[in-house]
N, C-alpha and C. Protein backbone atom coordinates (compact mmCIF):
# COMPACT_ATOMS: atom_id res chain seq x y z
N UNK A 1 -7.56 94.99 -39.77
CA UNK A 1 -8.11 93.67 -39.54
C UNK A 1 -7.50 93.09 -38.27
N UNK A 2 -8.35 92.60 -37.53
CA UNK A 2 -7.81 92.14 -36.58
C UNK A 2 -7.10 90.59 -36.64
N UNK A 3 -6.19 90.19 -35.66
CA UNK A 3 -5.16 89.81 -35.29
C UNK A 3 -6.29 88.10 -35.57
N UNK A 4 -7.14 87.83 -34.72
CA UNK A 4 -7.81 86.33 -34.65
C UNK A 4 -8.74 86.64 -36.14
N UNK A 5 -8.57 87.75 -36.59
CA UNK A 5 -9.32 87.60 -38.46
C UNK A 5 -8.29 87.17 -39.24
N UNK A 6 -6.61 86.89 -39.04
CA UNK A 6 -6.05 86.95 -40.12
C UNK A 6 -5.24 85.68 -39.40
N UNK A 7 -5.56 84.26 -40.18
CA UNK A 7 -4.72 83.32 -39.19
C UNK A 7 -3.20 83.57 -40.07
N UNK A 8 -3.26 83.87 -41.36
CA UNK A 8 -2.02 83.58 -42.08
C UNK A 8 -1.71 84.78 -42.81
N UNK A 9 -0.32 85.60 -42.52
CA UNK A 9 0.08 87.11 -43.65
C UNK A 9 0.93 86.36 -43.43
N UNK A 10 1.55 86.78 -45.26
CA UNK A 10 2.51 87.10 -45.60
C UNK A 10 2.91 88.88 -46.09
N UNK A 11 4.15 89.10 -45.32
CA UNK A 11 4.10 90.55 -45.35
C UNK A 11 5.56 90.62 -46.27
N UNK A 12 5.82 91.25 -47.46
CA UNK A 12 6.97 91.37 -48.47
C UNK A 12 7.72 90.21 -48.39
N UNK A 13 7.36 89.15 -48.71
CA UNK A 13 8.31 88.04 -48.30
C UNK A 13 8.91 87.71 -49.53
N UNK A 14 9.70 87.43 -49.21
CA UNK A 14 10.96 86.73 -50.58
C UNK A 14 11.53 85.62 -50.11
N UNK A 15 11.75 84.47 -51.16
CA UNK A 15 12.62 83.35 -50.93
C UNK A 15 12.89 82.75 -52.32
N UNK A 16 14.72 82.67 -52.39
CA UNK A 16 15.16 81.79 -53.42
C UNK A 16 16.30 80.84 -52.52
N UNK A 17 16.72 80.14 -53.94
CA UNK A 17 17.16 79.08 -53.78
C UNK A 17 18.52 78.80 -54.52
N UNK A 18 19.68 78.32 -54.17
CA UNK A 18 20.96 78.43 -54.94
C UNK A 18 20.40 77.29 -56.16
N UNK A 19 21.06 77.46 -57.02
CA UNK A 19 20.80 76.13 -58.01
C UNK A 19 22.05 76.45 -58.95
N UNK A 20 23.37 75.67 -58.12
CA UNK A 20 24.51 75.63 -58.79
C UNK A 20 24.77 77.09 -58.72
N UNK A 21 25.40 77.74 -59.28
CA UNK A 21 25.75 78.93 -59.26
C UNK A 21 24.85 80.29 -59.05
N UNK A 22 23.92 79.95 -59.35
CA UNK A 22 22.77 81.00 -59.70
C UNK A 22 22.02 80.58 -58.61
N UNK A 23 20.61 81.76 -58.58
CA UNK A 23 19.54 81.74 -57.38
C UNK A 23 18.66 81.49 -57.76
N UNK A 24 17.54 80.99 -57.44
CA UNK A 24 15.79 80.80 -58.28
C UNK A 24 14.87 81.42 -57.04
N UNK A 25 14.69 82.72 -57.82
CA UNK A 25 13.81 83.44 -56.88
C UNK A 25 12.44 82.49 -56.74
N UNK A 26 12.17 82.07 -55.54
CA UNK A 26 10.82 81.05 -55.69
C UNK A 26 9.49 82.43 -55.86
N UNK A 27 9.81 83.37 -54.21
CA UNK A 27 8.81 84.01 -53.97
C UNK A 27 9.42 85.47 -54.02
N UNK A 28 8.38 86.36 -54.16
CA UNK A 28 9.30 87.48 -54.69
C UNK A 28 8.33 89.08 -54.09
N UNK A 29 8.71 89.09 -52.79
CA UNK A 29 7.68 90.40 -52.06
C UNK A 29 6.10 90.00 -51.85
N UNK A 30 5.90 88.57 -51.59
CA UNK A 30 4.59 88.33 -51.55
C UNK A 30 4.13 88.94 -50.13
N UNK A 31 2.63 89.33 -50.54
CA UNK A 31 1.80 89.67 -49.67
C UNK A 31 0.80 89.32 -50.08
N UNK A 32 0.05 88.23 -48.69
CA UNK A 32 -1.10 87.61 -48.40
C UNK A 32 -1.42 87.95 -46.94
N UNK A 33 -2.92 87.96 -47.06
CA UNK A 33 -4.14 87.86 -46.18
C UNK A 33 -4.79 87.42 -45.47
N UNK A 34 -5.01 86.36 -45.33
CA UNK A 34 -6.46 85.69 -45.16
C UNK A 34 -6.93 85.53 -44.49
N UNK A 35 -8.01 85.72 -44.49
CA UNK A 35 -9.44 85.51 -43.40
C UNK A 35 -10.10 84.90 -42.50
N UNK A 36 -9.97 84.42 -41.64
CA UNK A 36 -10.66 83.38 -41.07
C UNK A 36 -11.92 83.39 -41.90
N UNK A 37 -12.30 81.54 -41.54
CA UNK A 37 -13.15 81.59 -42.05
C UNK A 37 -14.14 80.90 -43.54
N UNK A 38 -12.53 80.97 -43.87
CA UNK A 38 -12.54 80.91 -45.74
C UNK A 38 -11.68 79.81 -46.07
N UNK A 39 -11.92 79.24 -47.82
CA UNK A 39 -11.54 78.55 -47.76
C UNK A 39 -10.62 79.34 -49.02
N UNK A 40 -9.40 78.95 -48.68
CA UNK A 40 -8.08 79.76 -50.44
C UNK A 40 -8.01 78.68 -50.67
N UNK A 41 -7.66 78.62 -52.38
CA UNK A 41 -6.99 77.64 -53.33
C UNK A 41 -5.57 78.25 -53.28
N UNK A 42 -4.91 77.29 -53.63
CA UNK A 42 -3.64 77.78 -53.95
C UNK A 42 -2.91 77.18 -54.90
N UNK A 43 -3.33 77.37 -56.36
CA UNK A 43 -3.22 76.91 -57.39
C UNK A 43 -1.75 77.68 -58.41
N UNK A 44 -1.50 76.94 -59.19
CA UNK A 44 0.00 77.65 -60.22
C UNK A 44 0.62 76.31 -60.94
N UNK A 45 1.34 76.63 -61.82
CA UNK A 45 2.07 75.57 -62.43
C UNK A 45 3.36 75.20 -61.55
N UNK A 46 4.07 74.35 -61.72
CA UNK A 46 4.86 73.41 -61.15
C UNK A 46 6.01 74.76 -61.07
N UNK A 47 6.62 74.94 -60.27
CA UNK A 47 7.79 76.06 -59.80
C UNK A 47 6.97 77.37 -59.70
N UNK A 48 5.98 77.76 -59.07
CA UNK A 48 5.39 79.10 -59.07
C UNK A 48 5.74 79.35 -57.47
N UNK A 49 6.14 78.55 -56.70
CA UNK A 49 6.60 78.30 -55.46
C UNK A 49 5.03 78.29 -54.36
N UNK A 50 4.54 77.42 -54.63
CA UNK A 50 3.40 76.93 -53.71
C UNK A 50 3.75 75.88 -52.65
N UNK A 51 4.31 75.27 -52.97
CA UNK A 51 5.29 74.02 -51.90
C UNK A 51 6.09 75.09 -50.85
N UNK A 52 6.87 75.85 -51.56
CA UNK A 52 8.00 76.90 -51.03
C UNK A 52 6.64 77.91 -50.09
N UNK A 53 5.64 78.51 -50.42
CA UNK A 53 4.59 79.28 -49.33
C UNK A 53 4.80 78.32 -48.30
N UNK A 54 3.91 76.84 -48.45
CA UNK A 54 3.24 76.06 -47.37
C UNK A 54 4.50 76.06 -46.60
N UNK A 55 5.92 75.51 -47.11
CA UNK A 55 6.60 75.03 -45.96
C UNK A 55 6.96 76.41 -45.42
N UNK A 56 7.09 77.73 -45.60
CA UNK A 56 7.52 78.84 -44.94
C UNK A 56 6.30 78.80 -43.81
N UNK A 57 4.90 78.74 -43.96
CA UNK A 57 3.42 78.93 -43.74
C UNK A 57 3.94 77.72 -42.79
N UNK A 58 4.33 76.86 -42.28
CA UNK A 58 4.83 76.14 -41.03
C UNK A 58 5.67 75.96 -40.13
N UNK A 59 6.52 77.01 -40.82
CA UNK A 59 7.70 77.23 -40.15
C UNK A 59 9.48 76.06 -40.85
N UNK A 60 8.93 75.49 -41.68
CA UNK A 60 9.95 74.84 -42.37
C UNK A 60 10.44 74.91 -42.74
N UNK A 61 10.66 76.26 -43.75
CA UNK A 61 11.66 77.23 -44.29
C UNK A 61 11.36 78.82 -43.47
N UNK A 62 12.35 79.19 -43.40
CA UNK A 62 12.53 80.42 -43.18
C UNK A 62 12.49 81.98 -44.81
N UNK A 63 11.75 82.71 -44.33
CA UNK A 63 11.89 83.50 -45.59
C UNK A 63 13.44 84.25 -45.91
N UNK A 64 13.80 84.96 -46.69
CA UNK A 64 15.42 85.42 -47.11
C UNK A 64 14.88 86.85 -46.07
N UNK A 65 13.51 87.54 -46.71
CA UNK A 65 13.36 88.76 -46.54
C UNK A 65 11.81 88.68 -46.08
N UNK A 66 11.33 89.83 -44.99
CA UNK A 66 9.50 89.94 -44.88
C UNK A 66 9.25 88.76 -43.41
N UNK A 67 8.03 88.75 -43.31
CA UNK A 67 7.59 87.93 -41.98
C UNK A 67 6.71 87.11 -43.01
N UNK A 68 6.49 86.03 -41.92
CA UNK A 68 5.03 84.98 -42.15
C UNK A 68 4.68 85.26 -40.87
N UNK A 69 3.28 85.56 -40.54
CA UNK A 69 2.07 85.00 -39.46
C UNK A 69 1.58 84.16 -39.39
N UNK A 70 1.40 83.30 -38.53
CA UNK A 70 0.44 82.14 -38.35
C UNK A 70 -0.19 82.28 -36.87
N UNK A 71 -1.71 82.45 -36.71
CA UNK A 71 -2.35 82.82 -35.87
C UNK A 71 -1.58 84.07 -34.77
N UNK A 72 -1.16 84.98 -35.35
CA UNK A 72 -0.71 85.97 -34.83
C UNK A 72 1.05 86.04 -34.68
N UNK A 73 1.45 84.53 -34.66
CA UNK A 73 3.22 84.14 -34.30
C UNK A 73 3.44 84.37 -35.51
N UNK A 74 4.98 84.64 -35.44
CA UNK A 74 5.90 85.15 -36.25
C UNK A 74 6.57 83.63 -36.54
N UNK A 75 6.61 82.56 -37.65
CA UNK A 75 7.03 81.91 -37.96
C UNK A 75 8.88 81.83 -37.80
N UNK A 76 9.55 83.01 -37.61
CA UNK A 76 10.95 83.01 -37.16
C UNK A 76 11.43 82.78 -35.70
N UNK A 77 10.08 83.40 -35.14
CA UNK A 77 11.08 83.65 -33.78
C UNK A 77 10.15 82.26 -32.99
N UNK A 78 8.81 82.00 -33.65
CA UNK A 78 7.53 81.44 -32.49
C UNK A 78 7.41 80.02 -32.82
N UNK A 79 8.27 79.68 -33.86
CA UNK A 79 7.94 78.08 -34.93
C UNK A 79 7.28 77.06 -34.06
N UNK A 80 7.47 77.05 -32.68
CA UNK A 80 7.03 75.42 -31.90
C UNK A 80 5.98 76.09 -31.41
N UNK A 81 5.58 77.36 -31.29
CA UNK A 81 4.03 77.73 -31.12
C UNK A 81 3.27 77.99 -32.51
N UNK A 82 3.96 78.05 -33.95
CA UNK A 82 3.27 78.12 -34.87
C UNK A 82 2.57 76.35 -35.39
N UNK A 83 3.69 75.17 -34.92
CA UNK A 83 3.79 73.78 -34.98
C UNK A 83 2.35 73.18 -34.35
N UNK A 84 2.31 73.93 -32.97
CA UNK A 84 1.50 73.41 -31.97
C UNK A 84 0.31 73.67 -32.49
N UNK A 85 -0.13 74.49 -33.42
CA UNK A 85 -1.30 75.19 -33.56
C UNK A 85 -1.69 74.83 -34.90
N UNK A 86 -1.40 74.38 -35.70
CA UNK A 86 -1.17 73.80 -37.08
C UNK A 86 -1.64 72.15 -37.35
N UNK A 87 -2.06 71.88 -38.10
CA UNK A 87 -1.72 70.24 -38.73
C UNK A 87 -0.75 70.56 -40.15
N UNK A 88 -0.05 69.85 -40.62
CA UNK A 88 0.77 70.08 -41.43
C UNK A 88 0.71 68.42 -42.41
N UNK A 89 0.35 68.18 -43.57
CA UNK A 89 0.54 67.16 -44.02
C UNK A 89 1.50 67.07 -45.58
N UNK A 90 2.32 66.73 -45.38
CA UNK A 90 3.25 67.13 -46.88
C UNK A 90 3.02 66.38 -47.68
N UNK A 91 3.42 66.96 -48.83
CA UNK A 91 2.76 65.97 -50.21
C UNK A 91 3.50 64.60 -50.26
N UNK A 92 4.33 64.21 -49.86
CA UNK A 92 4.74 62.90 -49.81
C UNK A 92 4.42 62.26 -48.97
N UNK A 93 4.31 60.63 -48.70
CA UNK A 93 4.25 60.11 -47.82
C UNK A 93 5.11 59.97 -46.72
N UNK A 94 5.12 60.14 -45.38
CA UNK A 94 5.82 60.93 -44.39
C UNK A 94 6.03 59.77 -43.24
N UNK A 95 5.67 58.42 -43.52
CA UNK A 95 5.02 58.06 -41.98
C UNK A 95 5.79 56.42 -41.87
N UNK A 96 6.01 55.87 -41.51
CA UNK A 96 7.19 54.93 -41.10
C UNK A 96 5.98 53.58 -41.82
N UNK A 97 6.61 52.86 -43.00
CA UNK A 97 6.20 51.77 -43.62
C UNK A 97 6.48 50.53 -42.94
N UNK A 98 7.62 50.77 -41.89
CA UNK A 98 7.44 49.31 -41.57
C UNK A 98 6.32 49.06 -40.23
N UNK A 99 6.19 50.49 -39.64
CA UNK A 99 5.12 50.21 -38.09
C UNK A 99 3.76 50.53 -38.74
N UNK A 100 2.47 49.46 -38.13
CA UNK A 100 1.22 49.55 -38.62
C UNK A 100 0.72 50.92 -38.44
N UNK A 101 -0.76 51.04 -39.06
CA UNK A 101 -1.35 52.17 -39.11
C UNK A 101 -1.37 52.40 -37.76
N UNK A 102 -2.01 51.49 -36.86
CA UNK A 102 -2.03 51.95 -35.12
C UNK A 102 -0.58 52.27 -34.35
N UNK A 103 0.19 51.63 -34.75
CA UNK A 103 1.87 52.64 -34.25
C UNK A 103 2.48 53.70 -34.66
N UNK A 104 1.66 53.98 -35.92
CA UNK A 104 1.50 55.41 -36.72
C UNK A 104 1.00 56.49 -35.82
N UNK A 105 -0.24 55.77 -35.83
CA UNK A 105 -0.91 56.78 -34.96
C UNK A 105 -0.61 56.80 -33.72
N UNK A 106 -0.12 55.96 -32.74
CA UNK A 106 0.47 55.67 -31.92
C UNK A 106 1.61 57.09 -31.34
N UNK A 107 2.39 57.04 -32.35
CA UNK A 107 3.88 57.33 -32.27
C UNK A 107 3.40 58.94 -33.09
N UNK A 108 2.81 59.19 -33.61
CA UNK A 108 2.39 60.72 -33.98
C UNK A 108 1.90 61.04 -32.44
N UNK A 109 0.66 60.57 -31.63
CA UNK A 109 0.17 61.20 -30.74
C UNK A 109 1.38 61.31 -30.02
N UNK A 110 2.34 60.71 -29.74
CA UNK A 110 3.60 60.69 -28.58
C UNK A 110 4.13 62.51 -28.93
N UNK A 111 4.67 62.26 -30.58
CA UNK A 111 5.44 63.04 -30.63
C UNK A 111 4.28 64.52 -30.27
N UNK A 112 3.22 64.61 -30.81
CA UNK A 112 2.28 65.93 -30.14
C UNK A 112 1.72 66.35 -29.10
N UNK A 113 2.15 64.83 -28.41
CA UNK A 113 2.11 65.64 -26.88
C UNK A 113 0.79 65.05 -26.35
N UNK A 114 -0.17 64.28 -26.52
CA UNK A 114 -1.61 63.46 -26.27
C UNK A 114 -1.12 62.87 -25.33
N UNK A 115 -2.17 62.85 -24.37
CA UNK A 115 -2.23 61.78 -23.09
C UNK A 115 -2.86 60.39 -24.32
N UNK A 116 -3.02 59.32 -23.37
CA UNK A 116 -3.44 58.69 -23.85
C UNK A 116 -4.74 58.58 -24.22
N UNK A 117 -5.72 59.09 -23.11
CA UNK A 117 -6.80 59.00 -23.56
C UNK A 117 -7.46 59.47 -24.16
N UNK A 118 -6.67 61.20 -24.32
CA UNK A 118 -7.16 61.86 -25.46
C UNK A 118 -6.43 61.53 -26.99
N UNK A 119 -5.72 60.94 -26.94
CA UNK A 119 -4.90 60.21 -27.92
C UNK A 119 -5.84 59.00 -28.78
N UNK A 120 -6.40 57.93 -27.61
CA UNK A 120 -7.75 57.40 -28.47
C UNK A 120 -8.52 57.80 -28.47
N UNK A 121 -8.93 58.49 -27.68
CA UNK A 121 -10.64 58.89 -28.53
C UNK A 121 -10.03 60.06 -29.80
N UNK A 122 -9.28 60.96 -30.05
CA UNK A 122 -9.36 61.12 -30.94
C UNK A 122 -9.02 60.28 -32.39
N UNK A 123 -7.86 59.35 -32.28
CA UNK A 123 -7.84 58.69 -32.66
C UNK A 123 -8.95 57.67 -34.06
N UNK A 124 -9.98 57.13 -33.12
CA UNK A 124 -11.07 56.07 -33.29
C UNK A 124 -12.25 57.67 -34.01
N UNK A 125 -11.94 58.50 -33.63
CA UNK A 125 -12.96 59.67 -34.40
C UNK A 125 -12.01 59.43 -36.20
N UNK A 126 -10.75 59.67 -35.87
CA UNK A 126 -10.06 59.91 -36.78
C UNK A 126 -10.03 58.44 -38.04
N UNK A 127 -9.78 57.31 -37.24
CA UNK A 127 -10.27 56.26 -38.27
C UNK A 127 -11.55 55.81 -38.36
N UNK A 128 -12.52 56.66 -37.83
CA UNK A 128 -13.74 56.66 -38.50
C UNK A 128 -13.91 57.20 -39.75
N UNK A 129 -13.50 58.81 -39.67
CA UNK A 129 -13.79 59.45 -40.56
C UNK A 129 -13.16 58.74 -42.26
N UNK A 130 -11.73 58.12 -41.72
CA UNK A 130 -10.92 57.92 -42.85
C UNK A 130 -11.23 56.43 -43.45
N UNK A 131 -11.92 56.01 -42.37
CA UNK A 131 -12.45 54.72 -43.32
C UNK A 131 -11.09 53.75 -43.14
N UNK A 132 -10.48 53.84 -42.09
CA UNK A 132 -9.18 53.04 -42.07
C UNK A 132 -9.09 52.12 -40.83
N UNK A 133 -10.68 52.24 -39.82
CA UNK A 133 -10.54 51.44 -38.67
C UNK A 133 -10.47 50.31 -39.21
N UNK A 134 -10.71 48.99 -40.38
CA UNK A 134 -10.66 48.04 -40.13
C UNK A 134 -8.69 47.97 -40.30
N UNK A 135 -8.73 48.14 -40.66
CA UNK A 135 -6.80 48.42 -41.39
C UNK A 135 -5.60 48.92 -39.94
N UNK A 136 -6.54 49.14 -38.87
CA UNK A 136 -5.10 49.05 -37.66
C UNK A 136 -3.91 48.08 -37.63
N UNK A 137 -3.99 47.08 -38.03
CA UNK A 137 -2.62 46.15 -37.80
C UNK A 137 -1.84 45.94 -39.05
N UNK A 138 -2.43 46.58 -40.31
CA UNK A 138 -1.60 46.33 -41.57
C UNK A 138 -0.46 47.56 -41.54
N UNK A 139 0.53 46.67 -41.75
CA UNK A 139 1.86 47.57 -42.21
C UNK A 139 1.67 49.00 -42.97
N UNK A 140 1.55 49.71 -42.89
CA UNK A 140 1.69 50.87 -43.63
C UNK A 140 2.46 50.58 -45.11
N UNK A 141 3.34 50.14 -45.08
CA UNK A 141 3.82 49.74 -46.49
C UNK A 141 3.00 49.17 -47.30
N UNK A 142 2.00 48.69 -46.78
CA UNK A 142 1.21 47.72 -47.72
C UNK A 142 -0.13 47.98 -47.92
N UNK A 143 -0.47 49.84 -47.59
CA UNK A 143 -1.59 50.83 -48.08
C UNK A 143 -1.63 50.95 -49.52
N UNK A 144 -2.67 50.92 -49.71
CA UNK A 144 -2.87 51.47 -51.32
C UNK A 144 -2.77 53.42 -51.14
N UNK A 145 -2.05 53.87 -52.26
CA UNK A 145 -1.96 55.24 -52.23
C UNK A 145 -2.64 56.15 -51.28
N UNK A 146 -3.59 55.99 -51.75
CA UNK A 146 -4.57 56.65 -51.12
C UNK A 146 -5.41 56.12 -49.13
N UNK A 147 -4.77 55.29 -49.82
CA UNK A 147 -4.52 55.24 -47.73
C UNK A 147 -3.43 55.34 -47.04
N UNK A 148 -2.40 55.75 -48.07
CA UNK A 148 -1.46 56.23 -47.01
C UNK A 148 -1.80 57.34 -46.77
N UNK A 149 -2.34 58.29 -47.77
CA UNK A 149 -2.88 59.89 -47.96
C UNK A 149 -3.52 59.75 -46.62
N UNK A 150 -4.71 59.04 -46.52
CA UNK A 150 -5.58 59.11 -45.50
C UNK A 150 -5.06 58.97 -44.08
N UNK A 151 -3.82 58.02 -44.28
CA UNK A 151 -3.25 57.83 -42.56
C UNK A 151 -2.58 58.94 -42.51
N UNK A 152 -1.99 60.37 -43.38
CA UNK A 152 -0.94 60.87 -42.95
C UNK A 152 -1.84 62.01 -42.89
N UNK A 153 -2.97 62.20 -43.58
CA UNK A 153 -4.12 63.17 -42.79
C UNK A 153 -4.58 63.05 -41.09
N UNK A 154 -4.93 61.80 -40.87
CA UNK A 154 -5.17 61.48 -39.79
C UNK A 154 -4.07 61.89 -38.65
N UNK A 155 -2.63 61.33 -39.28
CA UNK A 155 -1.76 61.82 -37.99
C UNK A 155 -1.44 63.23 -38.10
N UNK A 156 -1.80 64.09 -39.21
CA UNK A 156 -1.56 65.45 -38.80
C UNK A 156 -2.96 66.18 -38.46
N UNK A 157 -3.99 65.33 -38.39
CA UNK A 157 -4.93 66.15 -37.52
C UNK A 157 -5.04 65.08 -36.20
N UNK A 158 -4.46 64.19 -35.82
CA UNK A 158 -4.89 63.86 -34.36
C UNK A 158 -4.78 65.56 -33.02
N UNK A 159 -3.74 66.23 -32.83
CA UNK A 159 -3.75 67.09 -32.33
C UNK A 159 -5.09 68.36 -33.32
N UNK A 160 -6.35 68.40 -32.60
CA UNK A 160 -6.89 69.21 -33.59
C UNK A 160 -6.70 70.69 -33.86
N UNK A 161 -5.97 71.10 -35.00
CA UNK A 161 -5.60 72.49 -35.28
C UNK A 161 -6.97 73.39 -35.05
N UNK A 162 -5.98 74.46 -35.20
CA UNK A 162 -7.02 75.38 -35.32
C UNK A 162 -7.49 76.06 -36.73
């Protein structure tokens, strides 16, 4: 399979975790695939280590043993070219409560590197889609759940992944 068919392998990968004396194998010789193209679930009960994939799958953890790919980079050695190429949104809310949604977005485009003007127009695409243009000057602290979800989608796709 070729190299632009497979944005994400995992090749024998392993990762645990100390917990007090002992280790908690999260992942254990995984090998994954996937396709461009497609859409994976990535479903399991609570400790099957699905949190533990994604953050290896960004470069956020490192594996014990095995490689991760992401669009061809080696998540060990390539991480700020696996970063660049990625949106990444973590299950918690991630994004500074006291600066509004527009210094959110603001201060995400800085840190990814946007001129400005490609910074708003993607931007104004981005609080279109999310249904959050009237909401630029409200505090982030003072989103209902689900719009913080929506602003921390937005700032991890302003740079558009691939």
């Amino acid at each position: 399979m070729a190299e632009a068919d497979t944005p994400l392998r995992f090749t024998e990968v392993s990762k645990s975790f100390a917990r007090g004396p002992a280790r908690v194998q999260a992942l254990d010789r995984l090998e994954i695939t996937l396709q461009a193209g497609t859409v994976t679930g990535l479903l399991g009960p609570d400790g099957a280590g699905k949190t533990t994939l994604m953050r290896l799958a960004t470069g956020l953890l490192r594996p014990d043993t095995g490689t991760v790919t992401v669009l061809g980079a080696d998540t060990r050695s390539q991480v700020n070219t696996v970063q660049g190429e990625i949106g990444y949104m973590p299950q918690r809310f991630g994004l500074y409560e006291d600066l509004t949604v527009q210094e959110n977005l603001d201060l995400y485009a800085d840190l990814q590197g946007l001129s400005r003007k490609d910074a708003r127009a993607r931007q104004q695409e981005l609080l279109k889609l999310t249904a959050l243009g009237p909401f630029g000057a409200r505090r982030s602290g003072a989103l209902s759940g689900g719009m913080k979800q929506k602003l921390g989608l937005a700032c991890a796709l302003l740079r558009a992944p691939q």
